[in-house]
C-alpha atoms as a PDB file:
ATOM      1  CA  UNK A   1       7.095  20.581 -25.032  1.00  0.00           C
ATOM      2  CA  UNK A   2       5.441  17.829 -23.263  1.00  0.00           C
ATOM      3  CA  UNK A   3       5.252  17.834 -19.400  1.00  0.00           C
ATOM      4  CA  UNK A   4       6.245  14.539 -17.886  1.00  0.00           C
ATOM      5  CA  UNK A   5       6.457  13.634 -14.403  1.00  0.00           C
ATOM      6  CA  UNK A   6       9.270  14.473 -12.154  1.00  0.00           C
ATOM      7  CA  UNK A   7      10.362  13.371  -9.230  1.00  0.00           C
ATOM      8  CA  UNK A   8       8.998  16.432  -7.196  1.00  0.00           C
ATOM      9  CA  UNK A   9       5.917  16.375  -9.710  1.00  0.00           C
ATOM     10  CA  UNK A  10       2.184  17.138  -8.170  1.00  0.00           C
ATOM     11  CA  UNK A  11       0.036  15.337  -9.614  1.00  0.00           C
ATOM     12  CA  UNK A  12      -3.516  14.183 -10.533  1.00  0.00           C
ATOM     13  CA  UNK A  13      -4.382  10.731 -11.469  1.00  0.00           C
ATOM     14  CA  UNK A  14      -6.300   7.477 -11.465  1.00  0.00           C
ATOM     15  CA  UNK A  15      -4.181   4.355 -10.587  1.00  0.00           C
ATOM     16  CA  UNK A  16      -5.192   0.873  -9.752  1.00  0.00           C
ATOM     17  CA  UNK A  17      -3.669  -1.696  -7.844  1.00  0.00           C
ATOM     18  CA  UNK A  18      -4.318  -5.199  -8.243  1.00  0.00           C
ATOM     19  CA  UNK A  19      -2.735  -8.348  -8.256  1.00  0.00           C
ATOM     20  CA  UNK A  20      -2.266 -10.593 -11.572  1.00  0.00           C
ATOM     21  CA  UNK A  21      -4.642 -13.101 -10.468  1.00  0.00           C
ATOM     22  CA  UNK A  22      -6.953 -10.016 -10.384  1.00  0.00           C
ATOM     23  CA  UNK A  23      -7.363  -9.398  -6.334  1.00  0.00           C
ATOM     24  CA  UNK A  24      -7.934  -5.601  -6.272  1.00  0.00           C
ATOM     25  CA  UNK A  25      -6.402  -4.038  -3.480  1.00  0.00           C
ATOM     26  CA  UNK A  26      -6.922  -0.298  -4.243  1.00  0.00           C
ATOM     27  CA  UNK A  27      -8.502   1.397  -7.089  1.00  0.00           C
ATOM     28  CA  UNK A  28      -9.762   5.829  -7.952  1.00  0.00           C
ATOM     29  CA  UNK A  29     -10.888   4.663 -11.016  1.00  0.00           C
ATOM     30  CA  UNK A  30     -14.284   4.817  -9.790  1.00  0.00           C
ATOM     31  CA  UNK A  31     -14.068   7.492  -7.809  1.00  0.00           C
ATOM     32  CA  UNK A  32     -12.559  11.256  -7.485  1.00  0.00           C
ATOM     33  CA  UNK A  33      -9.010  11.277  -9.053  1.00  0.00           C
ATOM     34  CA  UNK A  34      -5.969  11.244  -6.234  1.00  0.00           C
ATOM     35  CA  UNK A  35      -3.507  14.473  -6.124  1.00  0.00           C
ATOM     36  CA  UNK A  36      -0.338  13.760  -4.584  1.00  0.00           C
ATOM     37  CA  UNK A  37       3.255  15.011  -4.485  1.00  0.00           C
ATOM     38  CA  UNK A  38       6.052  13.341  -5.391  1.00  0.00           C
ATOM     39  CA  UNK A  39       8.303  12.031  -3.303  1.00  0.00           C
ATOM     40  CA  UNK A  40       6.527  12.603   0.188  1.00  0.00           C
ATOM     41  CA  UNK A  41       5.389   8.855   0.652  1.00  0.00           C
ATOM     42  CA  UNK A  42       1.662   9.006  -0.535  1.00  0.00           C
ATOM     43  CA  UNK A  43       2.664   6.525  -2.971  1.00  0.00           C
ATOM     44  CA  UNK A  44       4.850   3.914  -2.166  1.00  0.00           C
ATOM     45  CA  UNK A  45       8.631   5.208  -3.317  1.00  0.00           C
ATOM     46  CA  UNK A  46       8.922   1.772  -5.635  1.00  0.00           C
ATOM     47  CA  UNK A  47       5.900   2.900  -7.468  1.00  0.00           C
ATOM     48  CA  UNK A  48       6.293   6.468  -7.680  1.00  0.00           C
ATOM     49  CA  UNK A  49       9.558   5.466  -9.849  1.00  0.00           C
ATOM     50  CA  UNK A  50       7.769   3.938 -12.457  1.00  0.00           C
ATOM     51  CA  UNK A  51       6.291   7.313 -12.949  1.00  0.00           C
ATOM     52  CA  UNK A  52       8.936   9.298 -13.847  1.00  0.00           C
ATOM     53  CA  UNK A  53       9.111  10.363 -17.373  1.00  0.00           C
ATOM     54  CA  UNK A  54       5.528  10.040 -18.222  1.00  0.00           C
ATOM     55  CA  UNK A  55       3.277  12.383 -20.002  1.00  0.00           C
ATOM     56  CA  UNK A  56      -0.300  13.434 -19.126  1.00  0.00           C
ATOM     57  CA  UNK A  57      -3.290  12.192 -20.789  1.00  0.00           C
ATOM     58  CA  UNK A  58      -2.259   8.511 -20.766  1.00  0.00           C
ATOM     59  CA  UNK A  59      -3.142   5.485 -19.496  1.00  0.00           C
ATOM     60  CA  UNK A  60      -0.352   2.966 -18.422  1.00  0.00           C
ATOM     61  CA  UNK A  61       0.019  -0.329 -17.126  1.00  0.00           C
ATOM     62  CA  UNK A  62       2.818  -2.020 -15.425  1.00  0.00           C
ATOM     63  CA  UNK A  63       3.402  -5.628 -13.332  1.00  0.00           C
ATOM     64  CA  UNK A  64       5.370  -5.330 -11.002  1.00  0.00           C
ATOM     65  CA  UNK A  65       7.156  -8.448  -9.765  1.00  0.00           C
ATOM     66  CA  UNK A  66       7.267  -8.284  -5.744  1.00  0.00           C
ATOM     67  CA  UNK A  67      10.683  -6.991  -5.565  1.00  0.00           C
ATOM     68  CA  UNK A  68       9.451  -4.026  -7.427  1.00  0.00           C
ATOM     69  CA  UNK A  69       5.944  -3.507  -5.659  1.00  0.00           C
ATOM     70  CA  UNK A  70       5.498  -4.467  -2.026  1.00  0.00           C
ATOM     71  CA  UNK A  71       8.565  -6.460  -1.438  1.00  0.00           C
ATOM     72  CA  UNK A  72       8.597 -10.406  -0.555  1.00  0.00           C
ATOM     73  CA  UNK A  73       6.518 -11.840   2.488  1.00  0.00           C
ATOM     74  CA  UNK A  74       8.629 -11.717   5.481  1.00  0.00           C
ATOM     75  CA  UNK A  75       7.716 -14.320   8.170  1.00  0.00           C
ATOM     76  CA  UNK A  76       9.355 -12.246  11.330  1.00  0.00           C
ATOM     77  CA  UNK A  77       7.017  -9.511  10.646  1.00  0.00           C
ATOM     78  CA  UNK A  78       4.167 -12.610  11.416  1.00  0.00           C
ATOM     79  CA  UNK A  79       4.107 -12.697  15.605  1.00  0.00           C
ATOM     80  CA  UNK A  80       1.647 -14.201  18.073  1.00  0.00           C
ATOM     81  CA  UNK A  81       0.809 -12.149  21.040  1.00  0.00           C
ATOM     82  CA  UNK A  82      -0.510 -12.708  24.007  1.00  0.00           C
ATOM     83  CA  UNK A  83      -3.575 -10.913  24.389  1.00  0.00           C
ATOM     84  CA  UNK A  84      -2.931 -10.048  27.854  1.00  0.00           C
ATOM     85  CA  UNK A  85       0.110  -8.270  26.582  1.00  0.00           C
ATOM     86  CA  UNK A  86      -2.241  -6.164  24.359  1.00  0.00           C
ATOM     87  CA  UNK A  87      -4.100  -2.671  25.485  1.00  0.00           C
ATOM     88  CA  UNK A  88      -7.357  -4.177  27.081  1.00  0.00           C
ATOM     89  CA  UNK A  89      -9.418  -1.362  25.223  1.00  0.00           C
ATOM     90  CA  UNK A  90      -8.167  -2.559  21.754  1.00  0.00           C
ATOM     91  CA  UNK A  91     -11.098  -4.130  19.412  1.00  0.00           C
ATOM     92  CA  UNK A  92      -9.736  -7.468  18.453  1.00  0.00           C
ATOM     93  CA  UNK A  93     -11.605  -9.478  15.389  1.00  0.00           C
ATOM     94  CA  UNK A  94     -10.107 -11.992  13.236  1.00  0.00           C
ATOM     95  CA  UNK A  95      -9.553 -10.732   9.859  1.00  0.00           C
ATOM     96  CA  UNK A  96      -9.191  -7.150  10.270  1.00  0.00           C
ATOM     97  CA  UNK A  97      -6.952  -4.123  10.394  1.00  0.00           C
ATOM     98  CA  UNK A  98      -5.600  -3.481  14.100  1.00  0.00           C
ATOM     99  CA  UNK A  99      -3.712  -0.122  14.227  1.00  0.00           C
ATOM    100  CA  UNK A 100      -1.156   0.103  17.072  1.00  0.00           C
ATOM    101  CA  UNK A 101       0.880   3.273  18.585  1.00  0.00           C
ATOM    102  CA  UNK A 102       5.085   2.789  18.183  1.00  0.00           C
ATOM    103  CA  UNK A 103       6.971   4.347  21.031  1.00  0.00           C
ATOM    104  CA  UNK A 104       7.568   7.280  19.312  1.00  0.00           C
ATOM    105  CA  UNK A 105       3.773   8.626  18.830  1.00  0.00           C
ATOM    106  CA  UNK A 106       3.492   7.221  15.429  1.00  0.00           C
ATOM    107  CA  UNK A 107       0.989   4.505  13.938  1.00  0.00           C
ATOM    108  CA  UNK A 108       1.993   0.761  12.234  1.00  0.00           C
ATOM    109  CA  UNK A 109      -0.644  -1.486  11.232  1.00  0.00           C
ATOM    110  CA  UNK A 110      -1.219  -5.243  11.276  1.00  0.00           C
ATOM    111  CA  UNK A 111      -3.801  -7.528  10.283  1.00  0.00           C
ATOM    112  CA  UNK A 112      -5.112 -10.014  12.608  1.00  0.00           C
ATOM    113  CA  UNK A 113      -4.737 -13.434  11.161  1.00  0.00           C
ATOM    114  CA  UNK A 114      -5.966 -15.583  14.308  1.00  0.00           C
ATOM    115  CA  UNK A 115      -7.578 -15.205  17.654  1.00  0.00           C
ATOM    116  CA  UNK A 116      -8.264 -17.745  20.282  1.00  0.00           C
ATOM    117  CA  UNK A 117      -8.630 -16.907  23.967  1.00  0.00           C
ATOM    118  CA  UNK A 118      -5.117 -16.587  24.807  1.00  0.00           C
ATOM    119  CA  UNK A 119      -2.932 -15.127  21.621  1.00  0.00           C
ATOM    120  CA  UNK A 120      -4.055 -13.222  18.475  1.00  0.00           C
ATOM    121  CA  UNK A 121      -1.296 -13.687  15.037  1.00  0.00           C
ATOM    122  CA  UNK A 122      -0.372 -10.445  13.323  1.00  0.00           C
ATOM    123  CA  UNK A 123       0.358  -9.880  10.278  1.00  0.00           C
ATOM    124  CA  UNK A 124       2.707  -6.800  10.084  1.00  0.00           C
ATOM    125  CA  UNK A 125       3.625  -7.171   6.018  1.00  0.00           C
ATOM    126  CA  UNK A 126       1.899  -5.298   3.869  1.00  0.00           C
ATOM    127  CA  UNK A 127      -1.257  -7.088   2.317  1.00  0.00           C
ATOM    128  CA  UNK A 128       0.434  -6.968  -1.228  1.00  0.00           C
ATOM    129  CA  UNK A 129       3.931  -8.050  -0.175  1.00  0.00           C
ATOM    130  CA  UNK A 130       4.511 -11.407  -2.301  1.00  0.00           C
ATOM    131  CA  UNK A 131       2.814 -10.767  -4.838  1.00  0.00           C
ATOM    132  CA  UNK A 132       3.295 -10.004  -8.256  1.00  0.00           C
ATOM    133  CA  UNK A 133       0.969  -6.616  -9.052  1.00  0.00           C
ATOM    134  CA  UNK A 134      -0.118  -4.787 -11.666  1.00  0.00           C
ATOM    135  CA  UNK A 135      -0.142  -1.205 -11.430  1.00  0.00           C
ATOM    136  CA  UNK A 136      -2.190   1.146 -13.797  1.00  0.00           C
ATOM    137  CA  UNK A 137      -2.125   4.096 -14.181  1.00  0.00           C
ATOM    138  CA  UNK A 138      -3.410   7.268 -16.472  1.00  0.00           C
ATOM    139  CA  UNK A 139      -2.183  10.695 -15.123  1.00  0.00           C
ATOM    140  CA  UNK A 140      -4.750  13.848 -15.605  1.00  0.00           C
ATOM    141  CA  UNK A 141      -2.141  16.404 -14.721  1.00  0.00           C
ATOM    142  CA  UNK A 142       1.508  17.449 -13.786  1.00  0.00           C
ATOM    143  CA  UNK A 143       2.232  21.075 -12.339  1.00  0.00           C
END
């Protein structure tokens, strides 16, 4: 009998993210294989699903319409901010990753659309949410 994946499955794999118009976003095709365990959010939940059920030793592609992937682009999670209201040691440059500290201790990230000399946009989505993906796939191992 066939192992497939499960939904507390460890596995190791290649995957590639990209979107249809062929924007890669994250690829280990080229690299190391990943390992990861199911189910403990080192793949986003809506594409560990698409997993479940598959054999080793195959190579799978899916698309993914936004609803399925990275969910829709959600204009409240775009805010301006007064840079005065930011932590004066924070490295601010358009077009990059800013990580910030929640409340709690842990870490969100948003890209930094705009900066001028007063306010800097963030982007709090993440970078794939809107579009339409296509996620492949070929899985190495299941234990």
């Amino acid at each position: 009998m066939t192992a497939t994946v499960r939904s507390d499955s460890f596995l190791t794999l290649h995957y590639r993210i990209n979107a249809v118009d062929g924007e890669e976003f994250l690829s280990t095709f080229d690299m190391s294989p990943a390992t990861l365990q199911m189910g403990s959010g080192q793949l986003a939940e809506n594409l560990e699903s698409v997993l479940i059920g598959l054999p080793a030793h195959e190579r799978f592609v899916f698309e993914l319409e936004p609803a399925q992937a990275f969910g829709m682009h959600n204009e409240r999670l775009v805010e301006r901010i007064a840079r005065a209201g930011l932590p004066a040691d924070m490295e601010l440059k358009a077009n990059s990753v800013v990580e910030f500290t929640a409340p709690n201790g842990g870490t969100f990230a948003g890209f930094l659309r705009e900066l001028d000399a007063t306010h800097a946009l963030f982007d709090f989505n993440h970078p794939m949410a809107g579009k339409t993906i296509r996620f492949e796939v070929e899985i190495i191992g299941i234990m």
